[in-house]
N, C-alpha and C. Protein backbone atom coordinates (compact mmCIF):
# COMPACT_ATOMS: atom_id res chain seq x y z
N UNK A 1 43.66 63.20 21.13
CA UNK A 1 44.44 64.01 20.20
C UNK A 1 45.92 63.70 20.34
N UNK A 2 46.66 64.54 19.27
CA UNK A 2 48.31 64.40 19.18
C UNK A 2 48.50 64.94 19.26
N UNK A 3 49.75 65.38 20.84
CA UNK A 3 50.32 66.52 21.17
C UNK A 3 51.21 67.22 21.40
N UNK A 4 52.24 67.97 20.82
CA UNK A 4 53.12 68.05 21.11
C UNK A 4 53.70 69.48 21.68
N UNK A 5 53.89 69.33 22.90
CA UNK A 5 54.62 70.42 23.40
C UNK A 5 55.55 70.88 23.22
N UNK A 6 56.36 71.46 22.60
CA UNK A 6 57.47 72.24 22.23
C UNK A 6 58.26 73.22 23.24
N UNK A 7 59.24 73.32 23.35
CA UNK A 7 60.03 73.68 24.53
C UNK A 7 59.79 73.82 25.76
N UNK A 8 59.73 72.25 26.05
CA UNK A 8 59.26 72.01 27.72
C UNK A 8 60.20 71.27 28.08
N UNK A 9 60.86 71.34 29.14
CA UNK A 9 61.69 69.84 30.01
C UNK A 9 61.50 69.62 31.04
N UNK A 10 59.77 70.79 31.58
CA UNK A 10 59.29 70.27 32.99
C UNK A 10 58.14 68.99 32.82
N UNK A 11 57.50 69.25 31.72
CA UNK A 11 56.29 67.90 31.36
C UNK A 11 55.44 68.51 31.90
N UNK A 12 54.83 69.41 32.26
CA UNK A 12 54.09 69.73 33.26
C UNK A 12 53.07 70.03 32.36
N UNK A 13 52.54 70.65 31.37
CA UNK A 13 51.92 70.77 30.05
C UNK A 13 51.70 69.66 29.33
N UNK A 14 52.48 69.05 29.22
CA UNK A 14 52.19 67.49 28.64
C UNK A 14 51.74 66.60 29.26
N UNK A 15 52.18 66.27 30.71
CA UNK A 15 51.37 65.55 31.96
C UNK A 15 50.07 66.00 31.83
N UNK A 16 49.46 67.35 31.80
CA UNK A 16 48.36 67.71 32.32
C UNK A 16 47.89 67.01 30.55
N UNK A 17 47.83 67.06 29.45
CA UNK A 17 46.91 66.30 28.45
C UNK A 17 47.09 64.80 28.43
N UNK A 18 48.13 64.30 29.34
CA UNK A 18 47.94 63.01 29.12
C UNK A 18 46.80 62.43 30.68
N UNK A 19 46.85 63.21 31.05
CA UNK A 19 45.89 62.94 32.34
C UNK A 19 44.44 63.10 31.71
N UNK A 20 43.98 63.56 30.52
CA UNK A 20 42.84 64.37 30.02
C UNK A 20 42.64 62.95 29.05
N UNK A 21 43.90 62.08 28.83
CA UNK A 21 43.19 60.88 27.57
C UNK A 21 44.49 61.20 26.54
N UNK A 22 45.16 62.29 26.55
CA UNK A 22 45.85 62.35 24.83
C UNK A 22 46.76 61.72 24.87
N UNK A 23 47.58 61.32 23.49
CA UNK A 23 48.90 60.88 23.19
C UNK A 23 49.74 62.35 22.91
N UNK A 24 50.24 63.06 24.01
CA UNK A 24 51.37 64.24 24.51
C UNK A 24 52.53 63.94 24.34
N UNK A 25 53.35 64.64 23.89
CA UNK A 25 54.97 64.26 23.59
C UNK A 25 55.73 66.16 24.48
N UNK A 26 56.45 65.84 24.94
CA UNK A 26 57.26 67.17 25.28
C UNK A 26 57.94 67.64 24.75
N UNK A 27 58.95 68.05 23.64
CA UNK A 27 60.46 68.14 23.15
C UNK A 27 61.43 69.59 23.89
N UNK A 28 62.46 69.06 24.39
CA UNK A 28 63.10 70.14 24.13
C UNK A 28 64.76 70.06 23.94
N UNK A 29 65.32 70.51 24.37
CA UNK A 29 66.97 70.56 24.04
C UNK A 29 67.35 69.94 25.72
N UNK A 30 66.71 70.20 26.50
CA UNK A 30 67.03 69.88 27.61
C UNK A 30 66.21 67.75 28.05
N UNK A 31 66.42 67.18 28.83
CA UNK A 31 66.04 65.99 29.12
C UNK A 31 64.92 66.42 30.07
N UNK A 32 63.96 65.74 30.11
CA UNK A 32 62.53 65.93 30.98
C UNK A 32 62.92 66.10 32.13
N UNK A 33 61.71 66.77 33.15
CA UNK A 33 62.59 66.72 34.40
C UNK A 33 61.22 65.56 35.10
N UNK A 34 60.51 65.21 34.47
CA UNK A 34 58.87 63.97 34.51
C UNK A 34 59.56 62.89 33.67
N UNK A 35 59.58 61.37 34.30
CA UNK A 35 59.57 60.80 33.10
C UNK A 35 58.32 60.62 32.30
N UNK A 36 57.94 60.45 31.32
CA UNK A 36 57.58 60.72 30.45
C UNK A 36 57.81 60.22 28.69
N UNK A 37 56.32 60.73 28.11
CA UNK A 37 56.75 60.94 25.92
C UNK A 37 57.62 61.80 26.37
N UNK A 38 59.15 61.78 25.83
CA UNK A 38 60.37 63.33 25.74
C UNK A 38 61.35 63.06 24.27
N UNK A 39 61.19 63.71 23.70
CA UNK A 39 61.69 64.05 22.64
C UNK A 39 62.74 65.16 22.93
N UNK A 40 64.18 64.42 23.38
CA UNK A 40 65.26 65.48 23.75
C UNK A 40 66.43 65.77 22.33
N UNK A 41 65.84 66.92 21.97
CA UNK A 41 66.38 67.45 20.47
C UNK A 41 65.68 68.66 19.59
N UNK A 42 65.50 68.91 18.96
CA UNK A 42 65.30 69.65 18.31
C UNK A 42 63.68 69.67 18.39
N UNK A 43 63.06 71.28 17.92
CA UNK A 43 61.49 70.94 17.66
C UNK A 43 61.78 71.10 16.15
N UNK A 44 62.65 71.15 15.66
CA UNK A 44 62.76 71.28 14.34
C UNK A 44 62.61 69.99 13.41
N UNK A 45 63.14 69.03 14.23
CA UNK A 45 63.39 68.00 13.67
C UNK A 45 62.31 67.19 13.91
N UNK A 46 61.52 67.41 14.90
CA UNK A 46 60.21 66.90 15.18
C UNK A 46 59.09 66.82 14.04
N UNK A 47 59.28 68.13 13.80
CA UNK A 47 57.90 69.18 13.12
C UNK A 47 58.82 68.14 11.68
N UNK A 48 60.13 68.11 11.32
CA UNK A 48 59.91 67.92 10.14
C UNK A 48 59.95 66.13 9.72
N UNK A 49 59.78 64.86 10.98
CA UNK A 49 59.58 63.78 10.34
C UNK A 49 58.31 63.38 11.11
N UNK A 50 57.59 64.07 11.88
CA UNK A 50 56.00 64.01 12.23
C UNK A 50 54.91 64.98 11.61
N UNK A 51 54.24 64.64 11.26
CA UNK A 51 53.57 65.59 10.38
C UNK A 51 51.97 65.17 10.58
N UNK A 52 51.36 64.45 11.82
CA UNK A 52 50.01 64.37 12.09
C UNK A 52 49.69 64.80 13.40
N UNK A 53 50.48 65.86 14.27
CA UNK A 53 50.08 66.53 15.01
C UNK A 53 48.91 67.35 14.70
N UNK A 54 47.71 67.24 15.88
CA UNK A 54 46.71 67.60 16.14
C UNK A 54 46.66 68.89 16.87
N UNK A 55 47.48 69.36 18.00
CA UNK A 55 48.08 70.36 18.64
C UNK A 55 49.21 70.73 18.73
N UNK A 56 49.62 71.85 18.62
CA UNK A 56 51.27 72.46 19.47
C UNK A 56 50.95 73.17 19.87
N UNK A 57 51.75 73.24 21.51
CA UNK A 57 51.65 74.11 22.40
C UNK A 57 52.57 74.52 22.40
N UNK A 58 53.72 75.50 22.05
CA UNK A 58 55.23 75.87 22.62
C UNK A 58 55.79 76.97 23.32
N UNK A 59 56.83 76.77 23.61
CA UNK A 59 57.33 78.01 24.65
C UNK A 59 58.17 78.17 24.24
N UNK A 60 58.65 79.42 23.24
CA UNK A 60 59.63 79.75 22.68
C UNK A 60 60.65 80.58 23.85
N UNK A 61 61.89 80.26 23.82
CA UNK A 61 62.88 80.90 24.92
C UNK A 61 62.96 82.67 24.49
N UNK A 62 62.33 83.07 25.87
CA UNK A 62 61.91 84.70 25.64
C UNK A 62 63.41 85.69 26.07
N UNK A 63 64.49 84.84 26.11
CA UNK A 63 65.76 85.65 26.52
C UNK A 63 65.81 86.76 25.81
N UNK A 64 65.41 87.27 24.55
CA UNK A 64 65.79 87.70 23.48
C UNK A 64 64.47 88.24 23.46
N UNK A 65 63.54 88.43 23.41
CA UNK A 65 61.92 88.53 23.08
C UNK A 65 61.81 89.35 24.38
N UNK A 66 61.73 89.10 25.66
CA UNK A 66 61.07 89.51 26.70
C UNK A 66 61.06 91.27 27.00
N UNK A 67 60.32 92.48 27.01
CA UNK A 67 60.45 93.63 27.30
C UNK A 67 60.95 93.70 28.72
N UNK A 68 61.54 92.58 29.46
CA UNK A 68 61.47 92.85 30.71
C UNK A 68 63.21 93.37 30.46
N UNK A 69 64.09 92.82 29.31
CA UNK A 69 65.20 92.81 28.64
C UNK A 69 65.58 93.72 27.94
N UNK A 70 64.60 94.58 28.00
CA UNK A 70 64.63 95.92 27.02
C UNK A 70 65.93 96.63 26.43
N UNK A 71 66.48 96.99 27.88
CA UNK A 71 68.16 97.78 27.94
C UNK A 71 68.77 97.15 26.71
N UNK A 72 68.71 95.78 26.63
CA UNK A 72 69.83 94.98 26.22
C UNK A 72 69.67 94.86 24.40
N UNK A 73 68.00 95.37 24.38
CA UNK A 73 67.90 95.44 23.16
C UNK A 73 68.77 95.60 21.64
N UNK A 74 69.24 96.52 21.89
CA UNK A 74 70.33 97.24 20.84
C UNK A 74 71.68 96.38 20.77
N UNK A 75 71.70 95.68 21.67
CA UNK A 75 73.05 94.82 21.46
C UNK A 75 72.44 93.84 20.51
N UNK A 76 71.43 93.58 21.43
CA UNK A 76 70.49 91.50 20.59
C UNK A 76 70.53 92.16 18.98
N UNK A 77 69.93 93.26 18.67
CA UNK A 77 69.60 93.48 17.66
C UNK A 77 71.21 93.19 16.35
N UNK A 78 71.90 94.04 17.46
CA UNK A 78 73.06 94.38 16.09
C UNK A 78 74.02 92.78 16.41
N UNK A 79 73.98 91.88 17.21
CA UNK A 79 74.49 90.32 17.11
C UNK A 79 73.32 89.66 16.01
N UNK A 80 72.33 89.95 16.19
CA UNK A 80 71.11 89.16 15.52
C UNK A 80 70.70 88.18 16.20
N UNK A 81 70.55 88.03 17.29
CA UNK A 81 69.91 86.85 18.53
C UNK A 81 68.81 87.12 18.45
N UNK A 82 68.21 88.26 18.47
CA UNK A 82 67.01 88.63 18.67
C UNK A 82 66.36 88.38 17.35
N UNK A 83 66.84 88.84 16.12
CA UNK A 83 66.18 88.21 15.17
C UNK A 83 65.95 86.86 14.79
N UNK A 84 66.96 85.90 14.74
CA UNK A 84 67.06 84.45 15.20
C UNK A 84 66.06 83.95 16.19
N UNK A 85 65.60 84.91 16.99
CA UNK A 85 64.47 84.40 18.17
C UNK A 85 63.44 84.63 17.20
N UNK A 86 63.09 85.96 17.09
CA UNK A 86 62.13 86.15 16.25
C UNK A 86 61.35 85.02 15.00
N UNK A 87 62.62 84.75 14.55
CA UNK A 87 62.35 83.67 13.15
C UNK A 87 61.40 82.45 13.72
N UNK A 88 62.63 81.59 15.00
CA UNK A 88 62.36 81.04 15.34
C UNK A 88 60.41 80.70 16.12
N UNK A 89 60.05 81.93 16.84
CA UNK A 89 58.85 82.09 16.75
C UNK A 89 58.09 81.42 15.82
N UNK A 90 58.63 82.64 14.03
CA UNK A 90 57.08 82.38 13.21
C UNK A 90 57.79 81.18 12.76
N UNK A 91 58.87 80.66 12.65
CA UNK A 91 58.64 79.24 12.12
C UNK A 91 57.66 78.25 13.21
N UNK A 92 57.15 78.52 14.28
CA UNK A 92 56.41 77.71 15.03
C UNK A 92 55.05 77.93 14.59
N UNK A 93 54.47 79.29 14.77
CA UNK A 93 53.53 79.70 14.04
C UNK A 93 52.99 79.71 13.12
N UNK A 94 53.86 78.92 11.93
CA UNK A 94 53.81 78.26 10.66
C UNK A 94 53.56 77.18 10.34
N UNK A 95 53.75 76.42 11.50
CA UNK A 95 54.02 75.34 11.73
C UNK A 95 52.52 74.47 10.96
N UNK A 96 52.36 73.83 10.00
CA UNK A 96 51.42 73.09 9.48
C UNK A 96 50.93 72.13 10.43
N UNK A 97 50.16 72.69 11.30
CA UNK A 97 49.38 71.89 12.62
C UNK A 97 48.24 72.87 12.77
N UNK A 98 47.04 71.86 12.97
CA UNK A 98 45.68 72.73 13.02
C UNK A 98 45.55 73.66 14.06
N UNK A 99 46.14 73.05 15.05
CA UNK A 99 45.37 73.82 16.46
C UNK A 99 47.11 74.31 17.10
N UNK A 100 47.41 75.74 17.27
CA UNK A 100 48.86 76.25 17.66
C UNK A 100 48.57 77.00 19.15
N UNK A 101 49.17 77.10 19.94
CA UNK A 101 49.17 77.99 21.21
C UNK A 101 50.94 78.19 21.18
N UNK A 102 51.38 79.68 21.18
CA UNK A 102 52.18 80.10 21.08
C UNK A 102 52.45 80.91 22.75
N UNK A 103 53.03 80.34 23.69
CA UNK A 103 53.05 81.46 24.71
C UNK A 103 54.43 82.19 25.50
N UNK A 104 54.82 83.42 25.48
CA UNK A 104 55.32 83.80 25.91
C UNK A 104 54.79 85.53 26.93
N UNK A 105 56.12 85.79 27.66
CA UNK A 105 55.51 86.71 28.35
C UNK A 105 55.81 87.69 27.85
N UNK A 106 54.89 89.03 28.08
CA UNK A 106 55.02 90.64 27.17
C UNK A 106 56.34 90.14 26.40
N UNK A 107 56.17 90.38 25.13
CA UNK A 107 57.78 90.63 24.47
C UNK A 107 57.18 91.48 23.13
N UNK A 108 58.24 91.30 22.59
CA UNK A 108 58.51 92.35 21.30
C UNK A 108 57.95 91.38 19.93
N UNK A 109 57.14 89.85 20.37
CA UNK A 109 56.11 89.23 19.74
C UNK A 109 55.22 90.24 18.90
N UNK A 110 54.84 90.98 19.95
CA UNK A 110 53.63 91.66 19.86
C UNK A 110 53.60 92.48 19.38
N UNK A 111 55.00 93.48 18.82
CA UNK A 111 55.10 94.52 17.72
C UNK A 111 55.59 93.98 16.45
N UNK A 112 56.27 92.72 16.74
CA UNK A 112 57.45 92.86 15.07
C UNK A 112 56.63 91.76 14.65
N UNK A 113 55.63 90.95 15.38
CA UNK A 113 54.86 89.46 14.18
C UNK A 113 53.07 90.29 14.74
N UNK A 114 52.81 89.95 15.29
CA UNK A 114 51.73 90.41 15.62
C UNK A 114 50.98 90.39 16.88
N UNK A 115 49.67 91.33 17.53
CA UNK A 115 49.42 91.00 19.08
C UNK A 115 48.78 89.70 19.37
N UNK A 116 48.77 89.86 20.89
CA UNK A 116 48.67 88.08 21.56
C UNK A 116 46.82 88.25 21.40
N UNK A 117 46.41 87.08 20.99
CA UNK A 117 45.23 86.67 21.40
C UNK A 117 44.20 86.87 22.79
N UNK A 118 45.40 86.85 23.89
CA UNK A 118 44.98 86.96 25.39
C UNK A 118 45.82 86.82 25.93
N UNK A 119 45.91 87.59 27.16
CA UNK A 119 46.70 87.82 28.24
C UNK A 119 46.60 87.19 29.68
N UNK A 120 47.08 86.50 29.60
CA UNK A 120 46.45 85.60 31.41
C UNK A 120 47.25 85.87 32.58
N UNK A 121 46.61 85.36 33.36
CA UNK A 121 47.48 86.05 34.96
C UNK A 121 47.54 84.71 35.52
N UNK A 122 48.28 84.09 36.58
CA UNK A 122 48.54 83.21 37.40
C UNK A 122 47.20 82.68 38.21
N UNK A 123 46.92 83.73 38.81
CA UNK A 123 45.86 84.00 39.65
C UNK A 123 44.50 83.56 39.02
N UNK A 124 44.48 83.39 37.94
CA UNK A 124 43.30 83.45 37.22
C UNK A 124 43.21 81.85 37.10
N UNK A 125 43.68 81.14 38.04
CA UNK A 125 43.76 79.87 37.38
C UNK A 125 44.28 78.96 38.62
N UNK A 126 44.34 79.81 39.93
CA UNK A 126 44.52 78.99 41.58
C UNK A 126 46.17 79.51 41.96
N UNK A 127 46.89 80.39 41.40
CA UNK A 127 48.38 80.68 41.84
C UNK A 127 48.39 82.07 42.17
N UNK A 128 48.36 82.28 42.99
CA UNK A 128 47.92 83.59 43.87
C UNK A 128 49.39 84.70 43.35
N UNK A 129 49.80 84.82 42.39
CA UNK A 129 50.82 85.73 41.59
C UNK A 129 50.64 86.17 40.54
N UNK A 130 51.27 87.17 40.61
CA UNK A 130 51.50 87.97 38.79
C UNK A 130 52.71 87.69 37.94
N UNK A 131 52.13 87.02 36.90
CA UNK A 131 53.13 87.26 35.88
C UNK A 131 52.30 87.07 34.55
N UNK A 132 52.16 88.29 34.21
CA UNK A 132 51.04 88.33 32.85
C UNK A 132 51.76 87.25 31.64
N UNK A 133 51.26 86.36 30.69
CA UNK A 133 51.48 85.52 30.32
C UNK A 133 50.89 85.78 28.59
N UNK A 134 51.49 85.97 27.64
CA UNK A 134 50.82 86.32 26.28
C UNK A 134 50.23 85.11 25.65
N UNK A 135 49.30 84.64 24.81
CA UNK A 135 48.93 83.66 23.89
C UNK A 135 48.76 84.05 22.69
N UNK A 136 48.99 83.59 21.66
CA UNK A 136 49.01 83.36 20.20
C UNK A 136 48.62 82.14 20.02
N UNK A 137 47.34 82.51 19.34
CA UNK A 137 45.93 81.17 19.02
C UNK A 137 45.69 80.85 17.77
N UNK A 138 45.82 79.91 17.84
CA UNK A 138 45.56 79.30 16.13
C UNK A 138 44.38 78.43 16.05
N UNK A 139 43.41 78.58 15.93
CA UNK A 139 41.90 77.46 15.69
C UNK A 139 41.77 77.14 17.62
N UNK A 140 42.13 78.00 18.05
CA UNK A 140 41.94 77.37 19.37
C UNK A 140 41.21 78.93 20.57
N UNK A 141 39.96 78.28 21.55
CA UNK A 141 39.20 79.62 22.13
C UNK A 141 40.83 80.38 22.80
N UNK A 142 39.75 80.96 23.38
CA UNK A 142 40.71 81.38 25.01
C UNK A 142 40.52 81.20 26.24
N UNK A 143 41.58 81.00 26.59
CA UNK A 143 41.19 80.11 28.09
C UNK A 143 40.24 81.11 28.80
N UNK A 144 39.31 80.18 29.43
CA UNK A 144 38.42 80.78 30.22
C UNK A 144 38.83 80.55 31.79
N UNK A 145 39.03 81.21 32.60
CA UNK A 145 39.73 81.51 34.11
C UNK A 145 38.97 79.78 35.00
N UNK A 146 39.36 79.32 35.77
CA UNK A 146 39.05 78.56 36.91
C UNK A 146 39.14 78.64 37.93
N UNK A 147 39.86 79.47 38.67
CA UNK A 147 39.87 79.56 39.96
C UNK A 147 40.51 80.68 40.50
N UNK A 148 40.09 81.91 40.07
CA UNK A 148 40.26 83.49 40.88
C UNK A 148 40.85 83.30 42.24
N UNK A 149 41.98 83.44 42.33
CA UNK A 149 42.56 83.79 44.06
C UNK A 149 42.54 84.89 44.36
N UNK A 150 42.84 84.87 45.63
CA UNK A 150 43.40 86.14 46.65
C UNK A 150 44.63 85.76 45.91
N UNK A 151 45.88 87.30 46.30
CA UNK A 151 47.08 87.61 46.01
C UNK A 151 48.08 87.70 44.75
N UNK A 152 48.24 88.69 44.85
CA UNK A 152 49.23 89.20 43.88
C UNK A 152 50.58 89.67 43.76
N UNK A 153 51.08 88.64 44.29
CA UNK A 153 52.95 88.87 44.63
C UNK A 153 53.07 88.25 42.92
N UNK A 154 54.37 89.25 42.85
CA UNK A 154 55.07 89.01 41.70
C UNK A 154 56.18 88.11 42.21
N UNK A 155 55.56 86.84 42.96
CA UNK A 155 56.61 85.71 43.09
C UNK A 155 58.18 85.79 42.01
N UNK A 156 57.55 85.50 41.01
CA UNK A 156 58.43 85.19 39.66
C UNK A 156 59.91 86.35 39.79
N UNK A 157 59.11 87.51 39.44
CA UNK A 157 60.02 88.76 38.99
C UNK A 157 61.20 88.55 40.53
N UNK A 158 60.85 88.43 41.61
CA UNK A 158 61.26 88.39 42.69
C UNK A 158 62.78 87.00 43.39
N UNK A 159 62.60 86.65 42.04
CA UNK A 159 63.36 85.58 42.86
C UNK A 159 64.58 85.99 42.67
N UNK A 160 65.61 85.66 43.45
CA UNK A 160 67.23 86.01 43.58
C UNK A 160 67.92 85.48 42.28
N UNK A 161 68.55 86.13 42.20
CA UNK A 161 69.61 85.76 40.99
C UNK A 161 70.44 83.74 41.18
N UNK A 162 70.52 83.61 40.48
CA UNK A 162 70.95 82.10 40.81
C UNK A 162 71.24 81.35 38.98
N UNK A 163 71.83 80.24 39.33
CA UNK A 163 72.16 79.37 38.26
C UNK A 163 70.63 78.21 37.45
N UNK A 164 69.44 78.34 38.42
CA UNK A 164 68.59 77.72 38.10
C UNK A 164 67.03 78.86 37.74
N UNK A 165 67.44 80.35 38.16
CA UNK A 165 66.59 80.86 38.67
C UNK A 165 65.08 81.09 36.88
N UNK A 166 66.09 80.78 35.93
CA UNK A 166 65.36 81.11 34.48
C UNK A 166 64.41 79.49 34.17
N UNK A 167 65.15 78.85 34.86
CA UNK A 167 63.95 77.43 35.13
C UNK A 167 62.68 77.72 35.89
N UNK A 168 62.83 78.19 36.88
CA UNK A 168 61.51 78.07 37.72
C UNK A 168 61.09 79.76 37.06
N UNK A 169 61.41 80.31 36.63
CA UNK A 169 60.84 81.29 36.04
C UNK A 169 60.38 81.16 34.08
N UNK A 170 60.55 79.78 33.51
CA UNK A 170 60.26 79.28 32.37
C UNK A 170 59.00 78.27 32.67
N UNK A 171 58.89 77.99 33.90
CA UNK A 171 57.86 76.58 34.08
C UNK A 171 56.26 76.86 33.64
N UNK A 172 55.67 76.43 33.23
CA UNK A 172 54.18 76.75 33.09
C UNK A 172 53.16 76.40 34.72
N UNK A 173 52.74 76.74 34.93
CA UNK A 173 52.23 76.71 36.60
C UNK A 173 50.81 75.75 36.43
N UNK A 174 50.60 74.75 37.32
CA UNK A 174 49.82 73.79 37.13
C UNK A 174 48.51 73.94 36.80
N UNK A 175 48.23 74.84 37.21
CA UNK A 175 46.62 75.52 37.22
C UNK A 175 46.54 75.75 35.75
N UNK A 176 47.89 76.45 34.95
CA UNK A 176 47.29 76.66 33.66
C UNK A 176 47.50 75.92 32.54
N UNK A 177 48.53 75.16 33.07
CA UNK A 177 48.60 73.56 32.26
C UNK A 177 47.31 72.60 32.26
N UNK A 178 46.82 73.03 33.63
CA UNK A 178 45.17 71.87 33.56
C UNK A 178 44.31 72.32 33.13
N UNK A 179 44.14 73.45 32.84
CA UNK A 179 43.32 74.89 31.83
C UNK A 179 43.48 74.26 30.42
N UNK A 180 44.61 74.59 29.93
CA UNK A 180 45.08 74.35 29.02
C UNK A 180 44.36 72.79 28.40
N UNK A 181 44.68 71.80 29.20
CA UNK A 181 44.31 70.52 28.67
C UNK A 181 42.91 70.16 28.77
N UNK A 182 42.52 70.68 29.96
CA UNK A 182 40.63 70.52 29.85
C UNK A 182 40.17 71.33 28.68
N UNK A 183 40.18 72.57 28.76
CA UNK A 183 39.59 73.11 27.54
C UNK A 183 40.14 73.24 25.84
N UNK A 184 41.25 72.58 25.61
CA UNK A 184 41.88 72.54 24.80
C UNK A 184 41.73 71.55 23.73
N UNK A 185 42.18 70.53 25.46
CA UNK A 185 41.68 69.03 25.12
C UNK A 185 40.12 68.77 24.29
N UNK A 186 39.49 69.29 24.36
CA UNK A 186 37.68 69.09 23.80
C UNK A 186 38.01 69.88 22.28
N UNK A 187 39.16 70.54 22.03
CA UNK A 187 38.76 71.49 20.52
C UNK A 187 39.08 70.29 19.49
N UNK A 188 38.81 69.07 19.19
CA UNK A 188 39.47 68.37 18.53
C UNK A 188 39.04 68.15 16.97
N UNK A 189 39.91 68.31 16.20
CA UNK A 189 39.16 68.18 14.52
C UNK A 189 38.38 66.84 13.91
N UNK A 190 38.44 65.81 15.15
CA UNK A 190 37.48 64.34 14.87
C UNK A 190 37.79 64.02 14.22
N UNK A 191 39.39 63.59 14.26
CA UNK A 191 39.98 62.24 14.16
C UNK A 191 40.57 62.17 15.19
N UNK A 192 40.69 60.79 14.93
CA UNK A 192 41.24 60.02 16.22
C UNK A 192 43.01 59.68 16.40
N UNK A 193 43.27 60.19 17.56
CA UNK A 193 44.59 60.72 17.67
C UNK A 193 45.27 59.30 17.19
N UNK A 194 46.35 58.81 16.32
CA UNK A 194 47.37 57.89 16.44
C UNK A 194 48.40 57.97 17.60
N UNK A 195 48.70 56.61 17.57
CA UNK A 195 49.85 56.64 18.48
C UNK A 195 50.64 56.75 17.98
N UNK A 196 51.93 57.71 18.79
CA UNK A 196 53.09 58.04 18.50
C UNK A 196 54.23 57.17 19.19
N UNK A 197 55.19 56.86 18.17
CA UNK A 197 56.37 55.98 18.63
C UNK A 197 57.24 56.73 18.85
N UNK A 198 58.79 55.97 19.62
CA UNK A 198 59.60 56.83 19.93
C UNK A 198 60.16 57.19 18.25
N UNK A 199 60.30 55.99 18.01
CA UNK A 199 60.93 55.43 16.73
C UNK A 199 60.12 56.05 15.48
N UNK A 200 58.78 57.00 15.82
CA UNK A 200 58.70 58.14 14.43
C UNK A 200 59.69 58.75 14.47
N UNK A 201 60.23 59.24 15.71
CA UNK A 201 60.54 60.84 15.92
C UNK A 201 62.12 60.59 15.68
């Protein structure tokens, strides 16, 4: 299949389908931190001179979205960041691609466009932590768990304030990136993925 991950610059989501057989692309505003397919620019501009994507997976930036942000609500609202996030969302969700996975964590997704498909945990998948994780599914199951651990530290929520700390708290965790691509990887509409150049995009 053809894949394109949408706001990633760890690869870690895209590594895990190219390990599975696919032609995976990453995009984001940031440069990969894997070398790697990286499409450093826009997903906008992606979506609009590729147009035979088979999958998108994306991670829309939950600064603005996240209930963990709540307080701050009433400001996002009356700047309009938060709506701008919002948009940004259903323009992904719109996105004329068969198979969509939309994921972010609890946010305000889930009242102003609509609720998540499924809710996953870390743990449910070999990372012995909590951080409940939302999906928005388009032609695609729901992940089914692989590897139930012991422990439930809210690693994530926990980490110290810092200049990097919204990176390692944006990363997708390996267990559910290889979730993701094993069972994902098999939903395919039977055709056969093309290769992607740098020089489509």
């Amino acid at each position: 299949m053809k894949i394109i991950v949408a706001c990633e610059f760890s690869g870690i989501v895209r590594d895990a389908f190219i390990a599975e057989g696919h032609d995976a692309w990453s995009c984001d505003l940031l440069p990969t931190e894997r070398p790697g397919p990286h499409y450093q620019g826009s997903i906008r501009t992606v979506l609009a001179r590729v147009k035979d994507w088979d999958l998108m997976i994306a991670h829309p930036p939950c600064t603005h979205l996240a209930v963990s942000g709540a307080r701050y609500f009433a400001e996002k609202r009356e700047s309009g960041v938060q709506q701008e996030a919002l948009e940004f969302v259903k323009m992904l969700m719109d996105a004329d691609i068969p198979m969509i996975a939309i994921e972010n964590p609890i946010s305000i997704i889930s009242s102003v466009i609509r609720s998540p498909d499924q809710t996953i945990q870390p743990w449910q998948f070999g990372h012995g932590e909590t951080k409940a994780t939302c999906l928005w599914l388009k032609n695609l199951p729901k992940l089914v768990p692989t590897n139930i651990v012991e422990g439930r530290e809210a690693r994530i929520h926990k980490m110290p304030p810092g200049p990097d700390r919204w990176k390692e708290r944006s990363r997708t965790m390996v267990g559910i990136a290889e979730a993701m691509a094993k069972q994902w990887g098999v939903a395919q509409r039977g055709v056969a993925a093309s290769a992607t150049t740098e020089s489509q995009i």
